[in-house]
C-alpha atoms as a PDB file:
ATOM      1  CA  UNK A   1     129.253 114.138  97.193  1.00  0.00           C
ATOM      2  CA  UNK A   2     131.754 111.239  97.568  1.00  0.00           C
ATOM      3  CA  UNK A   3     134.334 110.917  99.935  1.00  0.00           C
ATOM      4  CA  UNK A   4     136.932 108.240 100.483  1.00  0.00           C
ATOM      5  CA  UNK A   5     139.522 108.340 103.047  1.00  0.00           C
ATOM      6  CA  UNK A   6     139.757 110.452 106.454  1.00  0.00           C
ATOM      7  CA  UNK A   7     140.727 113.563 104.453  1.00  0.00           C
ATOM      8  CA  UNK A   8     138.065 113.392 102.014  1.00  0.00           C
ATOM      9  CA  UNK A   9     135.650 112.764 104.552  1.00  0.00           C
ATOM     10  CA  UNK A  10     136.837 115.454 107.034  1.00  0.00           C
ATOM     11  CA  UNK A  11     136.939 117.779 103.908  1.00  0.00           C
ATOM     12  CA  UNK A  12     133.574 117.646 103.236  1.00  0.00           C
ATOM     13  CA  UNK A  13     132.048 117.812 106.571  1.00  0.00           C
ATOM     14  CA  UNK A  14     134.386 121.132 107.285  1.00  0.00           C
ATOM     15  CA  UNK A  15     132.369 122.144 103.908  1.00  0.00           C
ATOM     16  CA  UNK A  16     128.838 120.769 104.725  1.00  0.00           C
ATOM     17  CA  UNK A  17     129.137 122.278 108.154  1.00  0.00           C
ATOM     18  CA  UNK A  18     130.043 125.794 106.891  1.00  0.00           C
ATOM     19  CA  UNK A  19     127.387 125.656 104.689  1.00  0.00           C
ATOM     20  CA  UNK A  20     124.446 124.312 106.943  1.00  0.00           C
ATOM     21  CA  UNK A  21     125.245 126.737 109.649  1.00  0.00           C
ATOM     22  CA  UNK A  22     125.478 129.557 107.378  1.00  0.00           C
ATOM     23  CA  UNK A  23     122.241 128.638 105.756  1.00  0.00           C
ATOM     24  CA  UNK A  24     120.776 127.381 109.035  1.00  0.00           C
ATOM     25  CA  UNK A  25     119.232 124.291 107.547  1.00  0.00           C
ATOM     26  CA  UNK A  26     117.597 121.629 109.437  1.00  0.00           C
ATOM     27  CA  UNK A  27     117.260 117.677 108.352  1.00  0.00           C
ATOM     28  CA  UNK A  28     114.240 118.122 106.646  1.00  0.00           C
ATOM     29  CA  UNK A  29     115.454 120.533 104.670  1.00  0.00           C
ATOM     30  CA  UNK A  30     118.259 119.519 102.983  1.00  0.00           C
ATOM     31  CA  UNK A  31     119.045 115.528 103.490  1.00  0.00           C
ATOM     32  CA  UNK A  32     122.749 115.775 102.314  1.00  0.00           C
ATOM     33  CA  UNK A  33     124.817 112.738 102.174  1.00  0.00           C
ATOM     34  CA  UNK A  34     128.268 111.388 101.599  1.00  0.00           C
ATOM     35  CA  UNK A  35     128.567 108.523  99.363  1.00  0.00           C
ATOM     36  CA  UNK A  36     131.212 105.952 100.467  1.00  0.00           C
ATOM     37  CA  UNK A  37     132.183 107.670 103.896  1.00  0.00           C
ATOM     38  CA  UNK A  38     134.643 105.086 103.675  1.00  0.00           C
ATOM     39  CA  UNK A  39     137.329 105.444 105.644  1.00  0.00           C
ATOM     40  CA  UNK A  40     136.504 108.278 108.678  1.00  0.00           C
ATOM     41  CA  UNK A  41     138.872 109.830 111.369  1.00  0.00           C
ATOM     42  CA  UNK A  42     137.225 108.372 114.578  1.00  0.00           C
ATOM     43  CA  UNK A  43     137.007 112.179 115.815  1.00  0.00           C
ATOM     44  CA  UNK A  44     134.467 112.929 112.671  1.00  0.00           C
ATOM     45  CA  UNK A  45     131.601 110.344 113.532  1.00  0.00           C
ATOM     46  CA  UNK A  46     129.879 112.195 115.980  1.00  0.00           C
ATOM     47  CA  UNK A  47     129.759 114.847 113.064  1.00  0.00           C
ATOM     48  CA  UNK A  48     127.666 112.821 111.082  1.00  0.00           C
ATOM     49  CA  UNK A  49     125.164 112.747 113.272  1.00  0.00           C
ATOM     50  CA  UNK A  50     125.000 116.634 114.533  1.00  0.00           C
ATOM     51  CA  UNK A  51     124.974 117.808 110.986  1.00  0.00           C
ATOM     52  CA  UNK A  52     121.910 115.073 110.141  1.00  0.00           C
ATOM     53  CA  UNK A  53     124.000 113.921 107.239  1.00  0.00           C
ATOM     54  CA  UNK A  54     122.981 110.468 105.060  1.00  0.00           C
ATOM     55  CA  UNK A  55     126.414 108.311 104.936  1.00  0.00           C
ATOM     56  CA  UNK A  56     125.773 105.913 101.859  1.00  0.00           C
ATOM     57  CA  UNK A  57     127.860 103.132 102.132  1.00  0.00           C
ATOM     58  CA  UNK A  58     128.650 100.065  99.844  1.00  0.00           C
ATOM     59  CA  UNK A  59     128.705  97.104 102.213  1.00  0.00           C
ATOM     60  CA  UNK A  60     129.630  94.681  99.488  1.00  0.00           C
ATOM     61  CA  UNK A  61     133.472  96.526  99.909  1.00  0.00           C
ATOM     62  CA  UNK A  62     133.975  95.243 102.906  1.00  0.00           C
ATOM     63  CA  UNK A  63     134.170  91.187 101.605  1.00  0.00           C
ATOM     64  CA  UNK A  64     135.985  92.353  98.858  1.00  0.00           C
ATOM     65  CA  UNK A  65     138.350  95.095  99.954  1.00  0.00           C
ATOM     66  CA  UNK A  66     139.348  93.868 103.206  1.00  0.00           C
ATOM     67  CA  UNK A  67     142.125  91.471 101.545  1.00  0.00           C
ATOM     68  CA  UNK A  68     144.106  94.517 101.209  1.00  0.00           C
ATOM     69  CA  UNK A  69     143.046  97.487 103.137  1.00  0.00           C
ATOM     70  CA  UNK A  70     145.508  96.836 105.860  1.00  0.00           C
ATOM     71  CA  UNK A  71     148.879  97.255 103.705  1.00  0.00           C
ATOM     72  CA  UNK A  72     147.314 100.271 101.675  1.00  0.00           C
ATOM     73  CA  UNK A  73     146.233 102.782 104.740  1.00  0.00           C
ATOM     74  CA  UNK A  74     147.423 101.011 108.022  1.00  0.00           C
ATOM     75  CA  UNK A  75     146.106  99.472 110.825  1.00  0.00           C
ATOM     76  CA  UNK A  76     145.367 102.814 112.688  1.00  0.00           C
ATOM     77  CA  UNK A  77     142.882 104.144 109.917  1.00  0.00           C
ATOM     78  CA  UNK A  78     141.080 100.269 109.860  1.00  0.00           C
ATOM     79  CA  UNK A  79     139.353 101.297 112.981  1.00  0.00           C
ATOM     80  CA  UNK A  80     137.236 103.725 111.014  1.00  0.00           C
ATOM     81  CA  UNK A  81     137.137 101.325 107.845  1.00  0.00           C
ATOM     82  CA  UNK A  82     133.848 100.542 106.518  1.00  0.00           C
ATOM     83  CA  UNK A  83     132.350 101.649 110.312  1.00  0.00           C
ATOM     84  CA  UNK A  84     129.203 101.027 109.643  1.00  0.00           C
ATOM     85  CA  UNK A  85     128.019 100.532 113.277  1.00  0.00           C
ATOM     86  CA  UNK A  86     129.791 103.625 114.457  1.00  0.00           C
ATOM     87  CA  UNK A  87     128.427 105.551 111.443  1.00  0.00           C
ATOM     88  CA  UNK A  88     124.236 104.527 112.765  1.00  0.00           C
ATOM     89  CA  UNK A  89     124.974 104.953 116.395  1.00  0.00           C
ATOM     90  CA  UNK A  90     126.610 108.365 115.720  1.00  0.00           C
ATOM     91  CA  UNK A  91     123.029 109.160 114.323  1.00  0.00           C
ATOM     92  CA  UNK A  92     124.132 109.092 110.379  1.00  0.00           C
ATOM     93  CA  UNK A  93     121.034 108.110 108.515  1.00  0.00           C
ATOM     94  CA  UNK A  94     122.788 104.769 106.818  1.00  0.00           C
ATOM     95  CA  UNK A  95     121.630 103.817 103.342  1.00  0.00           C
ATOM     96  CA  UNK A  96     123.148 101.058 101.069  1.00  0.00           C
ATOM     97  CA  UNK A  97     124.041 101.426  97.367  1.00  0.00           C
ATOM     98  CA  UNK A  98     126.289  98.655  95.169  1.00  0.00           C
ATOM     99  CA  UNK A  99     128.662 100.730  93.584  1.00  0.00           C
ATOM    100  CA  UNK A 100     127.843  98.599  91.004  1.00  0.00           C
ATOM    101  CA  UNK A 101     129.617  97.716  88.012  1.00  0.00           C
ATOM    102  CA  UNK A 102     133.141  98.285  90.197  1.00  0.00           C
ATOM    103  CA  UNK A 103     136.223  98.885  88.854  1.00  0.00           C
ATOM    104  CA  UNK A 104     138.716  96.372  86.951  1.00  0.00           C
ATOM    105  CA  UNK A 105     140.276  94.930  89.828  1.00  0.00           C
ATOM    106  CA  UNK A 106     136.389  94.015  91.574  1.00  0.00           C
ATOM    107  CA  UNK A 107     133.038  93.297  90.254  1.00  0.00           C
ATOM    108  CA  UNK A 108     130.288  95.006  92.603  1.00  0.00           C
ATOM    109  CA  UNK A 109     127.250  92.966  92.603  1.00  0.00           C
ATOM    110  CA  UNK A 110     123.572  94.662  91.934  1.00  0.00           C
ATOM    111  CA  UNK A 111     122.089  91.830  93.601  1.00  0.00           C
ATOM    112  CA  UNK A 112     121.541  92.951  97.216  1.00  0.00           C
ATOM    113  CA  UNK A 113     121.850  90.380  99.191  1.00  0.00           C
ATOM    114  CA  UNK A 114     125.434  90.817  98.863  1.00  0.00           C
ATOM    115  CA  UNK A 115     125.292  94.148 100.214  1.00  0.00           C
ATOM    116  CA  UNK A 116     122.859  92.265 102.893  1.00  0.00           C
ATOM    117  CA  UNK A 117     125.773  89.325 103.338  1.00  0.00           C
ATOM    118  CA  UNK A 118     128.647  91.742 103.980  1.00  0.00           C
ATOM    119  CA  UNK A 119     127.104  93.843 106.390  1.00  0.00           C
ATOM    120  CA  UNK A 120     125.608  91.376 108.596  1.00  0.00           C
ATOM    121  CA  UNK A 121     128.554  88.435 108.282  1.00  0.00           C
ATOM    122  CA  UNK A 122     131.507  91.253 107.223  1.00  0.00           C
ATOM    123  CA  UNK A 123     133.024  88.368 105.747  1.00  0.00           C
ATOM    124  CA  UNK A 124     134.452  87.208 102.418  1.00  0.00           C
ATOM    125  CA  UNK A 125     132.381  85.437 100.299  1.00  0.00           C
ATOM    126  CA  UNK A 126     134.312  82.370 101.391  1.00  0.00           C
ATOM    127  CA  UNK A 127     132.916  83.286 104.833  1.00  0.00           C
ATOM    128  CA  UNK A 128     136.303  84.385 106.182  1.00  0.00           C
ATOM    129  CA  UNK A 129     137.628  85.924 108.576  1.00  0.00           C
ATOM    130  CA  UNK A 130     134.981  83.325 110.813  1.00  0.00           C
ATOM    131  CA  UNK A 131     134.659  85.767 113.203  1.00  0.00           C
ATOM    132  CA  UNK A 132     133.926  88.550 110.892  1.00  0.00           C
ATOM    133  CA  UNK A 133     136.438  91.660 110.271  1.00  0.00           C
ATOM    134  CA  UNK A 134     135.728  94.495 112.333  1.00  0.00           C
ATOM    135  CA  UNK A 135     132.868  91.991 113.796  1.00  0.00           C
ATOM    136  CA  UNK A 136     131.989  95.267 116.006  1.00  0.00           C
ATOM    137  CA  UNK A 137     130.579  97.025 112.839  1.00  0.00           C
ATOM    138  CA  UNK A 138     128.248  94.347 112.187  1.00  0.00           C
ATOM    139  CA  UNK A 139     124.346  95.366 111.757  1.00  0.00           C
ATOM    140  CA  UNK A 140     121.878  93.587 112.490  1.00  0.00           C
ATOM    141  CA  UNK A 141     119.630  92.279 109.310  1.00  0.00           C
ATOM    142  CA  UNK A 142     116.949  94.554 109.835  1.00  0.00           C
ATOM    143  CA  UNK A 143     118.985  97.370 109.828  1.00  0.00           C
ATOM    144  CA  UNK A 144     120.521  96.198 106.814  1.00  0.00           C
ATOM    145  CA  UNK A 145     117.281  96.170 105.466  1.00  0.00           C
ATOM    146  CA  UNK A 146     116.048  99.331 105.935  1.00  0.00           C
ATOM    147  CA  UNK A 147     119.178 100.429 104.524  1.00  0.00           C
ATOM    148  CA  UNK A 148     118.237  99.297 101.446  1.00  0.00           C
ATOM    149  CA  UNK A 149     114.411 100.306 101.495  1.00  0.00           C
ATOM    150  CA  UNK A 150     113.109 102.443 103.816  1.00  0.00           C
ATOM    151  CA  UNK A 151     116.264 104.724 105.230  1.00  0.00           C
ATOM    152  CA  UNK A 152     117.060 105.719 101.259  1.00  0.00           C
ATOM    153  CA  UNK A 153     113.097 106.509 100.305  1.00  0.00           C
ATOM    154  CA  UNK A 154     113.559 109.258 103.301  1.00  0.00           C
ATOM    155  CA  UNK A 155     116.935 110.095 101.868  1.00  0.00           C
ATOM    156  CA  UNK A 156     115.158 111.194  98.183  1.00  0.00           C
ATOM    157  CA  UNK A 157     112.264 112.877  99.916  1.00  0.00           C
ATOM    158  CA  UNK A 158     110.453 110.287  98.599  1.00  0.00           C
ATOM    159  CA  UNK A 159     109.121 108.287 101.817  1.00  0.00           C
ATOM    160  CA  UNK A 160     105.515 109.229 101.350  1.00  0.00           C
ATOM    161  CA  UNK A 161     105.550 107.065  98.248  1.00  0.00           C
ATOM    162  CA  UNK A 162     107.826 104.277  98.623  1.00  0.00           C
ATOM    163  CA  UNK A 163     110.066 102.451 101.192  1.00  0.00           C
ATOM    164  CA  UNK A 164     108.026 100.646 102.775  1.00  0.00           C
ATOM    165  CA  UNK A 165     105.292  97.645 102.385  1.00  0.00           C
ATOM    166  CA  UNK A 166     101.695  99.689 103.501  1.00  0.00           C
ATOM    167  CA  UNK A 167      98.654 101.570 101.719  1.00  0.00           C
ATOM    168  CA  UNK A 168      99.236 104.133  99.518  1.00  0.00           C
ATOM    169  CA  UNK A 169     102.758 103.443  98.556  1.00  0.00           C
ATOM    170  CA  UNK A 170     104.142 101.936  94.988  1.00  0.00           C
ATOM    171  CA  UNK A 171     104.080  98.197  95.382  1.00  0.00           C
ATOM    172  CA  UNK A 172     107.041  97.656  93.973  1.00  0.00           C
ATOM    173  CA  UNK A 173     108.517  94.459  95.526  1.00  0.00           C
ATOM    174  CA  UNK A 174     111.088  91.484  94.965  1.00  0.00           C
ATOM    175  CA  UNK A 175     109.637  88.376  96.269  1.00  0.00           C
ATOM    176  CA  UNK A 176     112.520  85.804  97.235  1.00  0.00           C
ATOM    177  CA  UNK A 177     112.822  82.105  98.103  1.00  0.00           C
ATOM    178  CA  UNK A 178     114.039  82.321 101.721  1.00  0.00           C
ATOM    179  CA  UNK A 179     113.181  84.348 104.744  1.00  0.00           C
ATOM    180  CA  UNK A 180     115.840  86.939 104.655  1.00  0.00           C
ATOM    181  CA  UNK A 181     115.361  87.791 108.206  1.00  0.00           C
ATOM    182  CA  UNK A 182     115.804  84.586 109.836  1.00  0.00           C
ATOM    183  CA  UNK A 183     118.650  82.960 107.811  1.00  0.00           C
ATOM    184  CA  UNK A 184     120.762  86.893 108.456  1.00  0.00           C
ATOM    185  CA  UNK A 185     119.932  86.044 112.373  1.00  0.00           C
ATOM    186  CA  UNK A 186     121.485  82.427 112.029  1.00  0.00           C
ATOM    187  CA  UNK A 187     123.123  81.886 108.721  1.00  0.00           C
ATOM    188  CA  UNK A 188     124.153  84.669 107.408  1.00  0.00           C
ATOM    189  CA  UNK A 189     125.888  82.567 104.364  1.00  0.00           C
ATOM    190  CA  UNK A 190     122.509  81.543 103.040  1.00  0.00           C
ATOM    191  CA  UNK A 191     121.513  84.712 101.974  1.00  0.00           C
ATOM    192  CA  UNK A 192     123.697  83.905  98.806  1.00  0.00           C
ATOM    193  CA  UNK A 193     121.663  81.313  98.017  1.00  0.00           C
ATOM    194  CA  UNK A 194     118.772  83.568  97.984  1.00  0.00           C
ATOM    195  CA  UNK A 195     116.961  83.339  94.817  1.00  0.00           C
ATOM    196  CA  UNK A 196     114.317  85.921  93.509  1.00  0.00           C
ATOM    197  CA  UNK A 197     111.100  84.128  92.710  1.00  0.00           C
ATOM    198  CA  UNK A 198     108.842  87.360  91.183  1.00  0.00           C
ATOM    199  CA  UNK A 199     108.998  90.728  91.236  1.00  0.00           C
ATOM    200  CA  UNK A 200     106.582  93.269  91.172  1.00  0.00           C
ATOM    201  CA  UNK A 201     106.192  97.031  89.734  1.00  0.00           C
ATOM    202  CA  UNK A 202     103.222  98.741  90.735  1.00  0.00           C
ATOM    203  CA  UNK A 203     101.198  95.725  91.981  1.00  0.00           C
ATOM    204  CA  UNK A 204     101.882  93.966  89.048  1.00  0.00           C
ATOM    205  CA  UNK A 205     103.975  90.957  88.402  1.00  0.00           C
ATOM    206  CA  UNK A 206     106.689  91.817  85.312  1.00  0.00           C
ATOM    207  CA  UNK A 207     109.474  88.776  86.538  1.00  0.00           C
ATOM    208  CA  UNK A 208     108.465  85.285  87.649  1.00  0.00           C
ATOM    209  CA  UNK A 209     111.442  82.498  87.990  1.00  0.00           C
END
């Protein structure tokens, strides 16, 4: 279900948490999420983690939304803004999505290494603020990674197949120009440049730049 703002959020938790007590469900069985988690009271992280809940995030919102999130809900309710740090330590299992097409005031971009820009740099794609906003809720670009591959595979019950590069699972891969890891450990504003150079579906090439 989505949830945006520290009502919403703290809405749905109160319901998940009825409902997964009641039903006594574990992690495995039910793998629940909230899409967006957006904006979260800082007393309802913890709850993330206790109740084994998925938060899927859109990290490319943070470059764009941060030019006016301050006058719209405060300074207060910034702290739990896009919190994507507090959201993984808290024990949420953090998966990316695009939100993609957007609405009419902002384009979302498909392309993840947008999503992979914002949450490592959590900066504009002018690279502003240069410190990074919220610079505390930065990941790392591994973890950014996985949030886009391996963390949502689990998420869909569908790890055994797919998530990760290894025998047995569908070799379905994008192949790019630069080595993500290393430029989103020094240079975070080259993974824009990024280009795609083939895909693969299956094992088998279907794109080639």
């Amino acid at each position: 279900m989505h949830a945006i703002g520290d009502k919403g959020n703290r809405i749905l938790l109160d319901v998940y948490e009825k409902l997964l007590t009641k039903h006594k469900l574990t992690a495995a069985d039910h793998r629940w999420r909230v899409i967006h988690a957006q904006v979260v009271h800082g007393d309802d992280f913890a709850r993330f983690g206790r109740l084994k809940l998925v938060a899927e995030v859109n990290p490319y919102h943070v470059s764009d939304d941060m030019r006016w999130m301050e006058e719209r809900i405060g300074r207060d309710r910034l702290q739990g803004a896009y919190a994507f740090r507090k959201l993984k330590d808290a024990g949420a299992v953090l998966i990316f999505g695009s939100d993609s097409p957007g609405t009419n005031a902002a384009r979302y971009f498909l392309n993840p290494v947008y999503g992979l820009y914002a949450a490592v740099s959590r900066q504009t794609l002018a690279g502003d603020p240069k410190e990074g906003w919220y610079p505390d809720q930065r990941l790392s670009i591994e973890e950014a990674i996985e949030a886009y591959t391996k963390a949502p595979a689990w998420a869909s019950f569908e790890e055994s197949v797919k998530g990760m590069i290894k025998p047995g699972q569908l070799a379905d891969l994008a192949v790019f120009d630069t080595n993500l890891v290393e430029v989103g450990r020094t240079a975070p504003a080259r993974l824009l440049e990024a280009k795609v150079l083939y895909t693969l579906v299956g094992g088998r090439v279907l794109y080639q730049r």
